[in-house]
C-alpha atoms as a PDB file:
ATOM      1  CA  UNK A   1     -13.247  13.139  -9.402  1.00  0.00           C
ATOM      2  CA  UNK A   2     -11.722   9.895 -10.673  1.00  0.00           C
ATOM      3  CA  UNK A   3     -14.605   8.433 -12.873  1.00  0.00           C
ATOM      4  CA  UNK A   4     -16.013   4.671 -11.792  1.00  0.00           C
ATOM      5  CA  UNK A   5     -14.439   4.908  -8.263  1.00  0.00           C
ATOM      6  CA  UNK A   6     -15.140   1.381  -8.169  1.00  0.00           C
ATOM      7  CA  UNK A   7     -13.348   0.258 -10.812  1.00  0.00           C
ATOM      8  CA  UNK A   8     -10.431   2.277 -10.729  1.00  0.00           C
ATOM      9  CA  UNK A   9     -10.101   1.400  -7.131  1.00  0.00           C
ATOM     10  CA  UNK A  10      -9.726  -2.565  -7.596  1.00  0.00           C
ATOM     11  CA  UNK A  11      -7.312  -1.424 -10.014  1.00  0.00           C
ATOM     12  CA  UNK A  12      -5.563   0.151  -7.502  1.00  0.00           C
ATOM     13  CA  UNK A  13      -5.192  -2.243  -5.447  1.00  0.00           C
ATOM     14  CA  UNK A  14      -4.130  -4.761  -7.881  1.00  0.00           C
ATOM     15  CA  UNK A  15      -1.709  -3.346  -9.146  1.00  0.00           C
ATOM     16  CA  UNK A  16      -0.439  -2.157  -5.626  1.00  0.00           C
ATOM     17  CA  UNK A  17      -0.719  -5.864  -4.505  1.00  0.00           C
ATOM     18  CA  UNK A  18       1.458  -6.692  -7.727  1.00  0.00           C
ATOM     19  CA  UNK A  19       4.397  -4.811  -6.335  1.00  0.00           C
ATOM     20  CA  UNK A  20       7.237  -7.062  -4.816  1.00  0.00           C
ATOM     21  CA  UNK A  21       8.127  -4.596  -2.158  1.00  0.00           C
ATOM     22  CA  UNK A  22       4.443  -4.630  -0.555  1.00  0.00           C
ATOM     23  CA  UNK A  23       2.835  -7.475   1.547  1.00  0.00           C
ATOM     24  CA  UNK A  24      -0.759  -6.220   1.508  1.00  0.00           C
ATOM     25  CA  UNK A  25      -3.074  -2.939   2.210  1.00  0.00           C
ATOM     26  CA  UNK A  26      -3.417  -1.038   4.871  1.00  0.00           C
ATOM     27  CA  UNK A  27      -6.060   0.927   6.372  1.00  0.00           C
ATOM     28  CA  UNK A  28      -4.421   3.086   8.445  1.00  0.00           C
ATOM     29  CA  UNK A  29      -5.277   4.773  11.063  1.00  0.00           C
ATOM     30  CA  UNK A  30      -8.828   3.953  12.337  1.00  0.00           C
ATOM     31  CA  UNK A  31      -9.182   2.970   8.646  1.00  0.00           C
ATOM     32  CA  UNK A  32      -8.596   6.176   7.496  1.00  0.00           C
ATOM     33  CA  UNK A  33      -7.445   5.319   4.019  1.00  0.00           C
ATOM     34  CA  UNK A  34     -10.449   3.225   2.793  1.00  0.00           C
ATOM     35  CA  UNK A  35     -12.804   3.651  -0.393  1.00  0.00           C
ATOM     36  CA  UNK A  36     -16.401   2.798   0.502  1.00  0.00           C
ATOM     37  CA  UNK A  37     -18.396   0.984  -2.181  1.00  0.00           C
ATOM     38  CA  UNK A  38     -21.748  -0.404  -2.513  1.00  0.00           C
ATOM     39  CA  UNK A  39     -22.080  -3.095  -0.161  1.00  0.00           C
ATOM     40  CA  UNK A  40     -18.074  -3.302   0.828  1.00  0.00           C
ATOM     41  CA  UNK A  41     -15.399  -0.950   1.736  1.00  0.00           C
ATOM     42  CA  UNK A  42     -11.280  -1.244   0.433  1.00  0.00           C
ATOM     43  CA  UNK A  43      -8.697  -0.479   3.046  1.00  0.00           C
ATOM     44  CA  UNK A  44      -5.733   0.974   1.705  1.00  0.00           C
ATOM     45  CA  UNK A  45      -6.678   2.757  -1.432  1.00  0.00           C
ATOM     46  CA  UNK A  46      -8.657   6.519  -1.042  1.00  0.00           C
ATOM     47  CA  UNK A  47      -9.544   8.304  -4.151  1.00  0.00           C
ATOM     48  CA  UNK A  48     -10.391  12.038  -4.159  1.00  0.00           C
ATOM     49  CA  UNK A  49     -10.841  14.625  -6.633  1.00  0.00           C
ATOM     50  CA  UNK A  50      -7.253  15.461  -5.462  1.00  0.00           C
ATOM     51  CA  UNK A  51      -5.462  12.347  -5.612  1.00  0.00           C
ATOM     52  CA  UNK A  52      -5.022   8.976  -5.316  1.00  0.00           C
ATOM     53  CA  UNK A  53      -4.013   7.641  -1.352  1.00  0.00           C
ATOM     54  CA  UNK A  54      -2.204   4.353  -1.021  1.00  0.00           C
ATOM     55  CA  UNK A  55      -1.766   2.790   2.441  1.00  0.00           C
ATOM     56  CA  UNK A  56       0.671  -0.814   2.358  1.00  0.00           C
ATOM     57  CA  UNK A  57       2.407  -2.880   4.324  1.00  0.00           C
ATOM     58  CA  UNK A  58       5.456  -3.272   3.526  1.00  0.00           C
ATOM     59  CA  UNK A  59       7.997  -6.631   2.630  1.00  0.00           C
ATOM     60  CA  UNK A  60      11.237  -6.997   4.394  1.00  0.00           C
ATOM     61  CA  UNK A  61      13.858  -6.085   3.164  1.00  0.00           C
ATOM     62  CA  UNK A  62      12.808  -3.344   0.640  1.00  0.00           C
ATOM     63  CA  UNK A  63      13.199   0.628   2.473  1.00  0.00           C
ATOM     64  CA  UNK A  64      10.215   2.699   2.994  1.00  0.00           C
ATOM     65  CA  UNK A  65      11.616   4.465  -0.384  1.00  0.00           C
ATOM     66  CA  UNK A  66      11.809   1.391  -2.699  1.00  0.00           C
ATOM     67  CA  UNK A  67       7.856   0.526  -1.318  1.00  0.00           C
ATOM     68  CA  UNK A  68       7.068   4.128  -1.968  1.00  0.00           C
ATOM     69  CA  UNK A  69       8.374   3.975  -5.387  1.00  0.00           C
ATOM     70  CA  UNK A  70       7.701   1.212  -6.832  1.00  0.00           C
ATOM     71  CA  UNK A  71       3.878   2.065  -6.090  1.00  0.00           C
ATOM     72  CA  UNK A  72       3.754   5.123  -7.637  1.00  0.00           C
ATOM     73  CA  UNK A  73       5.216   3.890  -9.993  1.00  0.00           C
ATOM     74  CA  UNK A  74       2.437   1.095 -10.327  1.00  0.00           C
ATOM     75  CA  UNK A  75      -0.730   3.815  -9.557  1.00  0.00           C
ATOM     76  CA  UNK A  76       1.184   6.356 -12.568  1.00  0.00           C
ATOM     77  CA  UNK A  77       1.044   3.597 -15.475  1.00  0.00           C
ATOM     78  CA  UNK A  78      -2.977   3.275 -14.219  1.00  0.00           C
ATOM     79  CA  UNK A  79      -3.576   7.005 -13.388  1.00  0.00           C
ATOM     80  CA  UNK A  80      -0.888   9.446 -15.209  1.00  0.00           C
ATOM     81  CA  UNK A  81      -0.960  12.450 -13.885  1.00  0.00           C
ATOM     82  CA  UNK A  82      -2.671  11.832 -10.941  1.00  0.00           C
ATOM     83  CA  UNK A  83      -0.842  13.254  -7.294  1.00  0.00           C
ATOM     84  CA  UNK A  84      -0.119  10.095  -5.445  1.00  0.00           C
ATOM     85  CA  UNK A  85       0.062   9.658  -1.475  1.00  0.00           C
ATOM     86  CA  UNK A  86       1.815   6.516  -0.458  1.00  0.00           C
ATOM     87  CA  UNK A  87       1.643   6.079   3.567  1.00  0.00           C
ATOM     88  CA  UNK A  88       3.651   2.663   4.409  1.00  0.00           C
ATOM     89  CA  UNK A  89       2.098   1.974   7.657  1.00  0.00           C
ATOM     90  CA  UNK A  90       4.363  -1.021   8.322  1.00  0.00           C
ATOM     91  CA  UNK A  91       7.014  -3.548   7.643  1.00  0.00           C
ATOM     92  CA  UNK A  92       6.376  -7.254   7.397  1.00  0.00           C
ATOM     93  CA  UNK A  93       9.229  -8.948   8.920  1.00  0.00           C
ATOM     94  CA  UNK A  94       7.811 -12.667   8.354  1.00  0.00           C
ATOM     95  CA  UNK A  95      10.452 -14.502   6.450  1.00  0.00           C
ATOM     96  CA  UNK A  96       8.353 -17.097   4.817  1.00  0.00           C
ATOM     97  CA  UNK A  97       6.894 -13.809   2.896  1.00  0.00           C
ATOM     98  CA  UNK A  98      10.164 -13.649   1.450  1.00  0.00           C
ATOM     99  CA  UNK A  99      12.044 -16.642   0.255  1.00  0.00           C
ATOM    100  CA  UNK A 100      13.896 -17.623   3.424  1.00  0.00           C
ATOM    101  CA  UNK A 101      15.472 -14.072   3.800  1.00  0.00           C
ATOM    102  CA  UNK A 102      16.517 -14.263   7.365  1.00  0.00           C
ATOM    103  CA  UNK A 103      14.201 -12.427   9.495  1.00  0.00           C
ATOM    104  CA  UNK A 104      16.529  -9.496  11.639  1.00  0.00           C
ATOM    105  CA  UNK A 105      17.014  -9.345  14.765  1.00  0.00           C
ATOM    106  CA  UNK A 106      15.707  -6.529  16.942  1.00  0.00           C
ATOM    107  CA  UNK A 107      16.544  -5.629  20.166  1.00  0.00           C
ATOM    108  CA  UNK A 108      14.038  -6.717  23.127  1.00  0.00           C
ATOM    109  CA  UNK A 109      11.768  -3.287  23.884  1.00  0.00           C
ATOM    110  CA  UNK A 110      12.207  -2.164  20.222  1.00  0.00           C
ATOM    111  CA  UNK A 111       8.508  -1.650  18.666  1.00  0.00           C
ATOM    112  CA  UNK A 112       8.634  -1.308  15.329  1.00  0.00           C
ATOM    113  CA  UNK A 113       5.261   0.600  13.662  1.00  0.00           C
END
């Protein structure tokens, strides 16, 4: 297993949150990607012997591939050689998250998840 979960999860996170493609963590399904720590929890970071799980939000307009990529690439400098899951659960379409990029328009009944 990944020595001082705790640590090495904040670190996670940071530098996942430090990625311009991603708006935040995510928990996933019924919070399914969450490390558990004395006296909190962090959604949207997982660490198993096996791997490290990432679950983000992502920002408008980067693909599902540029937010996949760019935190790998972020979780690799921390943990080479580590297998890395990245699960974008979501896009954030809010345009003040983005420096007046126009928000797009979607067609009413159209859910995006």
């Amino acid at each position: 297993m990944i020595p001082t979960a705790d640590r090495t999860a904040d670190a996670v996170a940071a530098a996942v949150l430090g990625c311009r493609a991603v708006a935040r963590l995510h928990g996933g399904p019924f919070g399914a990607t969450t490390t558990y720590l004395p006296g909190r929890r962090l959604a949207g970071v997982t660490l198993t012997p096996e791997g490290v799980t990432v679950g983000v939000v992502g920002r408008f307009p980067a693909t599902v591939a540029e937010i996949a990529a760019q935190v790998r690439e972020a979780v690799a400098a921390l943990l080479p050689g580590t297998a890395i899951t990245v699960a974008v659960e979501d896009i954030d379409l809010d345009a003040g998250e983005h420096g007046g990029t126009p928000r797009p328009q979607i067609s009413e009944g159209v859910q995006l998840t």
